[in-house]
Protein backbone atom coordinates (compact mmCIF):
# COMPACT_ATOMS: atom_id res chain seq x y z
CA UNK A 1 -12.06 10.83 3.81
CA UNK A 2 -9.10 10.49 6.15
CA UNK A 3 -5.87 8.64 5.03
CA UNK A 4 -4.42 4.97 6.35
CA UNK A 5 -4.19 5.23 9.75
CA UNK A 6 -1.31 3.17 9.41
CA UNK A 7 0.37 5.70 6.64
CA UNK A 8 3.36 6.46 8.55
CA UNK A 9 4.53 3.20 9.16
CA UNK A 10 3.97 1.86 5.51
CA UNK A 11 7.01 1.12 3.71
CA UNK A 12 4.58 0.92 0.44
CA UNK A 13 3.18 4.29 1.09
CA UNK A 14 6.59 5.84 1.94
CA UNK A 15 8.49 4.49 -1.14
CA UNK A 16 5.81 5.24 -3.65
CA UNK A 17 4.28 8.18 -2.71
CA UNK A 18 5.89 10.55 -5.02
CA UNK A 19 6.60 7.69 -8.02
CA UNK A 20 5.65 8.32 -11.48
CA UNK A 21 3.96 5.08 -12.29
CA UNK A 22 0.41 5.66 -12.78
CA UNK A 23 -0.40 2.05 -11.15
CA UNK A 24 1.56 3.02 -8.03
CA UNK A 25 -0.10 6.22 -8.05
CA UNK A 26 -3.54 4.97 -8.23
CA UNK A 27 -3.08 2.39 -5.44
CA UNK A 28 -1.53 5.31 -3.20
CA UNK A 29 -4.21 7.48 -3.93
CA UNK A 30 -7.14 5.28 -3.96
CA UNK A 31 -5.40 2.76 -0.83
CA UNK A 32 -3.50 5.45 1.00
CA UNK A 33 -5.08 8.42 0.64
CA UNK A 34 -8.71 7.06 -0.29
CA UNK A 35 -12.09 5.38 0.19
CA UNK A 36 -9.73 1.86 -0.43
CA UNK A 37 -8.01 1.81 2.72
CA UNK A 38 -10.51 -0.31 4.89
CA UNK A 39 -9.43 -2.87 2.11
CA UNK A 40 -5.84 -2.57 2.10
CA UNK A 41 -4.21 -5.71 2.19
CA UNK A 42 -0.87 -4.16 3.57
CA UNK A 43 -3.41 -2.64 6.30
CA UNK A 44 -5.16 -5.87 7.18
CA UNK A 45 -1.23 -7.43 7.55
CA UNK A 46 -0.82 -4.58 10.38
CA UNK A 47 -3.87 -5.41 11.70
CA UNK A 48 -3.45 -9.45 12.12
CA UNK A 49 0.06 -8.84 12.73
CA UNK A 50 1.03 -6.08 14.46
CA UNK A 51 4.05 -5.08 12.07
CA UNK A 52 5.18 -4.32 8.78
CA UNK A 53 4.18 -6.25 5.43
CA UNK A 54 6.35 -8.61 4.08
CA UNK A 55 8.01 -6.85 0.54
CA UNK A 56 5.75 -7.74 -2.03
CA UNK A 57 2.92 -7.24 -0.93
CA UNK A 58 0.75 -4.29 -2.25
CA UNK A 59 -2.35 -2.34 -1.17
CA UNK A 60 -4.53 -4.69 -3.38
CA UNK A 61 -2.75 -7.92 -2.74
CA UNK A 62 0.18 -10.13 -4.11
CA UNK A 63 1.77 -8.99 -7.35
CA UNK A 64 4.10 -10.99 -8.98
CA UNK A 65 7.73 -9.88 -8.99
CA UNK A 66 8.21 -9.05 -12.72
CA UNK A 67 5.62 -6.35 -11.93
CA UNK A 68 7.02 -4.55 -8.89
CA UNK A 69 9.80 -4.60 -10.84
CA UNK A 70 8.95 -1.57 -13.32
């Protein structure tokens, strides 16, 4: 399957793409780079919106902040 079409102009994607965590690897690979992307919620934000996702705001949804933190 093809990645995001909106890959390039995802701050999430850029930032994380080479990050050790395993959870921000699995949501690249599965959200990014994977079947998951129709479901992105940073996609959907482009889509409705027409820009870039408020910080926060992950391929799966809202996280809270402690969490984006590690």
């Amino acid at each position: 399957m093809a990645p995001c079409n909106f890959i390039d102009d995802c701050s999430f994607y850029q930032e994380r793409k080479s990050g050790q965590s395993l959870m921000w690897r699995w949501l690249v690979q599965d959200y990014c780079l994977g079947s998951l992307y129709p479901n992105c919620a940073i996609r959907g934000y482009f889509l409705v919106a027409g820009e870039g996702a408020p910080e926060g705001l992950v391929p799966s949804g809202g996280v809270d902040d402690d969490l984006l933190k590690r």
